[in-house]
C-alpha atoms as a PDB file:
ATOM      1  CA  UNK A   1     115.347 104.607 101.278  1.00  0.00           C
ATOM      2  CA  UNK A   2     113.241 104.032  97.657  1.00  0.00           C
ATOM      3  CA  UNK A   3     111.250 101.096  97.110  1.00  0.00           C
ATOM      4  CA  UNK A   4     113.323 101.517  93.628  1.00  0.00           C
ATOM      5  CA  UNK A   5     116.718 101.042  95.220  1.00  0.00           C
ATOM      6  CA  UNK A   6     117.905  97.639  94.131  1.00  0.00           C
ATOM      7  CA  UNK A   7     114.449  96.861  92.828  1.00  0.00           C
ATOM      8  CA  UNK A   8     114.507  96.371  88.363  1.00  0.00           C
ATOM      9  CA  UNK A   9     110.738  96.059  88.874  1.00  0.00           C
ATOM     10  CA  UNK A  10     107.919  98.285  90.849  1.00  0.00           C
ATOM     11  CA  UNK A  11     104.727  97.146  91.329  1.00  0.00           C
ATOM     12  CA  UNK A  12     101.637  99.907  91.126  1.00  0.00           C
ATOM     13  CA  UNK A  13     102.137 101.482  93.928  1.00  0.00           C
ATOM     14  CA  UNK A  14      98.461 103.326  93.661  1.00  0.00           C
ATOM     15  CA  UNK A  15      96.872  99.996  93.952  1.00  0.00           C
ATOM     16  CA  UNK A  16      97.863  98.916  97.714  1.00  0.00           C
ATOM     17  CA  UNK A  17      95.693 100.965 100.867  1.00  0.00           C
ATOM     18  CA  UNK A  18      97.431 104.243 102.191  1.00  0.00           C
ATOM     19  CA  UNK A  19     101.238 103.566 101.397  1.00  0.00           C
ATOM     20  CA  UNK A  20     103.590 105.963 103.028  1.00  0.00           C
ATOM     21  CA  UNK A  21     104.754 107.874 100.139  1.00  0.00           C
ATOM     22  CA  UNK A  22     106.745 111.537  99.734  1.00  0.00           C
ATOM     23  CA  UNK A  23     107.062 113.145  96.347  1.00  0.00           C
ATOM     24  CA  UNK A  24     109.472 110.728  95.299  1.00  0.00           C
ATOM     25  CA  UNK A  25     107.278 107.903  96.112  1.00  0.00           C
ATOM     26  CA  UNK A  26     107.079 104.694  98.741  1.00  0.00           C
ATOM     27  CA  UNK A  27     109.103 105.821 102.098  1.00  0.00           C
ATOM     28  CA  UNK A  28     110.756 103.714 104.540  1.00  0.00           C
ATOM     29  CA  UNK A  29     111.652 104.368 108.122  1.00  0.00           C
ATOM     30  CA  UNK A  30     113.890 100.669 108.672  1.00  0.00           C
ATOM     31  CA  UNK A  31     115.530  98.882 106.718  1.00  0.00           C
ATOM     32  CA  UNK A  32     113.679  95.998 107.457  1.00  0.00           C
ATOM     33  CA  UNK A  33     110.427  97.852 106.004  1.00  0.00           C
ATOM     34  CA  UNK A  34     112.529  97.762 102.767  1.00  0.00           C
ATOM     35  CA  UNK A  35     113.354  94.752 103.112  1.00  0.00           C
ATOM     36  CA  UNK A  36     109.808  93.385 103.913  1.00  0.00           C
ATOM     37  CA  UNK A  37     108.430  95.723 100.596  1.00  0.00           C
ATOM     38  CA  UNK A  38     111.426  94.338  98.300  1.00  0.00           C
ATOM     39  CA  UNK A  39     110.413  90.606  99.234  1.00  0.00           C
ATOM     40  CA  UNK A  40     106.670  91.188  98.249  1.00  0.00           C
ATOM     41  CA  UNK A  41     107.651  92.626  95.205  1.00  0.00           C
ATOM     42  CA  UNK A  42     109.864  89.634  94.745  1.00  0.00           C
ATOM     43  CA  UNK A  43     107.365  87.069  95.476  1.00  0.00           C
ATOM     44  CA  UNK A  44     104.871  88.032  93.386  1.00  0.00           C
ATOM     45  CA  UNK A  45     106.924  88.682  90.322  1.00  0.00           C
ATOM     46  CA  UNK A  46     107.792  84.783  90.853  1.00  0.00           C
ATOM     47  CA  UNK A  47     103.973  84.017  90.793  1.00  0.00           C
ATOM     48  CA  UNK A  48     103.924  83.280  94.220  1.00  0.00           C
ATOM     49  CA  UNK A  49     100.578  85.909  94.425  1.00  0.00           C
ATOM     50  CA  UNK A  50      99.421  88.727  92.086  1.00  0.00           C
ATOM     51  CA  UNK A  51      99.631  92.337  92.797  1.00  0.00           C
ATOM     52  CA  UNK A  52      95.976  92.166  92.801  1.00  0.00           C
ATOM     53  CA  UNK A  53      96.228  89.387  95.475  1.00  0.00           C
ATOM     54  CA  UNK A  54      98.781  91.146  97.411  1.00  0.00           C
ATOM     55  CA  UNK A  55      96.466  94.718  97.663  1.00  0.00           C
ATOM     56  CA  UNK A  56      93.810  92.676  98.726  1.00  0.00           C
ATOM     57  CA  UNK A  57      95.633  91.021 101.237  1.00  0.00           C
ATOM     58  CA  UNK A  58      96.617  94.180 102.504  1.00  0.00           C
ATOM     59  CA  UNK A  59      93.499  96.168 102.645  1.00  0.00           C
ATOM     60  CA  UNK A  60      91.807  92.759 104.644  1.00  0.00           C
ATOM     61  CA  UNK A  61      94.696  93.098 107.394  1.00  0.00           C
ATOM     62  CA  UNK A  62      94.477  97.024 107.666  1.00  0.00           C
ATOM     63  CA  UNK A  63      91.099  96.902 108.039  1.00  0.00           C
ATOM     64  CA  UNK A  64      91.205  94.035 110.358  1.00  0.00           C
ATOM     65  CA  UNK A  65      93.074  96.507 112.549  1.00  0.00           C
ATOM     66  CA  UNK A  66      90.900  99.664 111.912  1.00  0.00           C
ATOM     67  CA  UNK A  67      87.875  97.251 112.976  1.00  0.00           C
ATOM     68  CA  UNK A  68      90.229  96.680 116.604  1.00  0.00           C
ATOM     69  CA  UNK A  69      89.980 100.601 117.020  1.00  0.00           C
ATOM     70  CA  UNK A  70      94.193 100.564 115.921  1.00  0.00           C
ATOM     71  CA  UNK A  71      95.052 104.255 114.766  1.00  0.00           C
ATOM     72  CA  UNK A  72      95.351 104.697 110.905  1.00  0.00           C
ATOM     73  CA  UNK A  73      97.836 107.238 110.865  1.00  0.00           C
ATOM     74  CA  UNK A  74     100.535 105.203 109.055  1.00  0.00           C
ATOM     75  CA  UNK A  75     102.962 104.466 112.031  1.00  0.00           C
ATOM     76  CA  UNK A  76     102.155 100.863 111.954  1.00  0.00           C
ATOM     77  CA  UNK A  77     101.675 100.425 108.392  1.00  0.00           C
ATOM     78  CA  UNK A  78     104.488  98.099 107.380  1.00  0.00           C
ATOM     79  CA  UNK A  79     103.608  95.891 110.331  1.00  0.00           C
ATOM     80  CA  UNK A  80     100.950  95.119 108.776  1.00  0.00           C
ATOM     81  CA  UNK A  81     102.450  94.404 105.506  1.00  0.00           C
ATOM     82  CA  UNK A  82     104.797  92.265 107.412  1.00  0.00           C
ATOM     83  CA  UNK A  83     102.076  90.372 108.750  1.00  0.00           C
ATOM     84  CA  UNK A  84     100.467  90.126 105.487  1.00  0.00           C
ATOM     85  CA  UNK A  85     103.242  88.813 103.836  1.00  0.00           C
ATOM     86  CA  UNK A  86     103.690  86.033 106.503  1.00  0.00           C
ATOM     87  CA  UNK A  87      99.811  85.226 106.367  1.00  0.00           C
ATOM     88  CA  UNK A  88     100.157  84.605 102.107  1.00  0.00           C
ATOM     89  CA  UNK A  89     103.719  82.995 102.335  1.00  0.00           C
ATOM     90  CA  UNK A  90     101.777  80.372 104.615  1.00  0.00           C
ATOM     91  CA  UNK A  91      98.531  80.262 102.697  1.00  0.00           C
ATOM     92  CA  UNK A  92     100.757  79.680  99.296  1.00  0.00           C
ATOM     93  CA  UNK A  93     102.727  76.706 101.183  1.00  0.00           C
ATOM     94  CA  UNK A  94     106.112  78.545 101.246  1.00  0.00           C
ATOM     95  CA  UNK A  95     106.285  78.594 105.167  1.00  0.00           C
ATOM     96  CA  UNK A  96     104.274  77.528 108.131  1.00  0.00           C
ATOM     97  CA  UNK A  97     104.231  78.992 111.767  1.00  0.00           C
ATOM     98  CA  UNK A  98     106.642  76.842 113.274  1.00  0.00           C
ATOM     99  CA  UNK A  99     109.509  77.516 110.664  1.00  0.00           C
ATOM    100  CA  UNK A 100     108.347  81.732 111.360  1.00  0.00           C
ATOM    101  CA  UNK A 101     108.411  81.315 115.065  1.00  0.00           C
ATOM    102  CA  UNK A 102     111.511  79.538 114.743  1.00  0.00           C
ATOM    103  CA  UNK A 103     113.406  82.418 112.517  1.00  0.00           C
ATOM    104  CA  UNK A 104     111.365  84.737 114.934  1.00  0.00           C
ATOM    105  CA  UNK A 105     113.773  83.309 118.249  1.00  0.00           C
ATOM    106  CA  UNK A 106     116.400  83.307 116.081  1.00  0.00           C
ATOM    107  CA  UNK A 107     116.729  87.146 115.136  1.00  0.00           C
ATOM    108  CA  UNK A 108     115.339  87.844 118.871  1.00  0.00           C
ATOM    109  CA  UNK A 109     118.426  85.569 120.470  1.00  0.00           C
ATOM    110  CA  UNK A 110     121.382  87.028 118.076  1.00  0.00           C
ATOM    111  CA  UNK A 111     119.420  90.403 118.948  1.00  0.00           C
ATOM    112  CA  UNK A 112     120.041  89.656 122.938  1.00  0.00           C
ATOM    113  CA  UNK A 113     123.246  88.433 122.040  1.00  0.00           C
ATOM    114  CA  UNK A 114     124.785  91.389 120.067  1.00  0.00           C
ATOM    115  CA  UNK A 115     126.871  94.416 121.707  1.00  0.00           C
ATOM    116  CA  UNK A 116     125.386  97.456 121.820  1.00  0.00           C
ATOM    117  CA  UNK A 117     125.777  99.336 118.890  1.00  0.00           C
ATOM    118  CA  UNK A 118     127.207  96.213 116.903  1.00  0.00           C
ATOM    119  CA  UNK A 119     124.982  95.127 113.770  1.00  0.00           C
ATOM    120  CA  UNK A 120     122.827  91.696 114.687  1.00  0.00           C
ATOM    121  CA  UNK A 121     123.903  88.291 112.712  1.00  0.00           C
ATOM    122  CA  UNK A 122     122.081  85.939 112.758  1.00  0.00           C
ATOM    123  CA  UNK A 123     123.156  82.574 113.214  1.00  0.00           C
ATOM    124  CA  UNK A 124     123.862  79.758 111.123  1.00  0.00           C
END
């Protein structure tokens, strides 16, 4: 899957810290990596955060990890940006850690609660 896919406007991709990219650009593993990417994008062409705000948000949490010894070879790279995203949404006001923990449960008990090989809803 292409950051591009479904996505009318990408953001400079050179500007954020060691992206997974192929030839054809950013590269996702998950959809939820996607997913995570296409909301960031999203937010910030709302003026929830600059680009500018956003890479530098980034590059503070992956070197946060480098500085805890955590590999940099990419593998945990969209954790990060996941974590990043959840550390500006609070800092702008548009969530706080009760209403993340709370979504958090929420995908974890439809997750227990889902047949193998079914897809997880969450619900409502």
């Amino acid at each position: 899957m292409k950051p591009s896919d479904g996505i009318s406007k990408t953001p400079n991709l050179a500007a954020l810290p060691r992206l997974p990219v192929d030839a054809d650009g950013a590269i996702f593993e998950e959809p939820w990596q996607a997913e995570a990417f296409a909301l960031a994008v999203k937010l910030s062409e709302q003026g929830q955060f600059t680009w500018k705000e956003w890479a530098a948000a980034l590059a503070e949490q992956l070197k946060a990890a480098a500085d805890r010894g955590e590999p940099d070879d990419g593998s945990h790279y969209y954790e990060h940006w996941l974590a990043t995203l959840e550390r500006l949404a609070m800092q702008k006001g548009l969530t706080d850690q009760k209403a993340l923990d709370d979504r958090k449960e929420a995908w974890a008990d439809a997750y227990r609660h889902t047949p193998h090989g079914s897809p997880v809803k969450l619900r409502q």
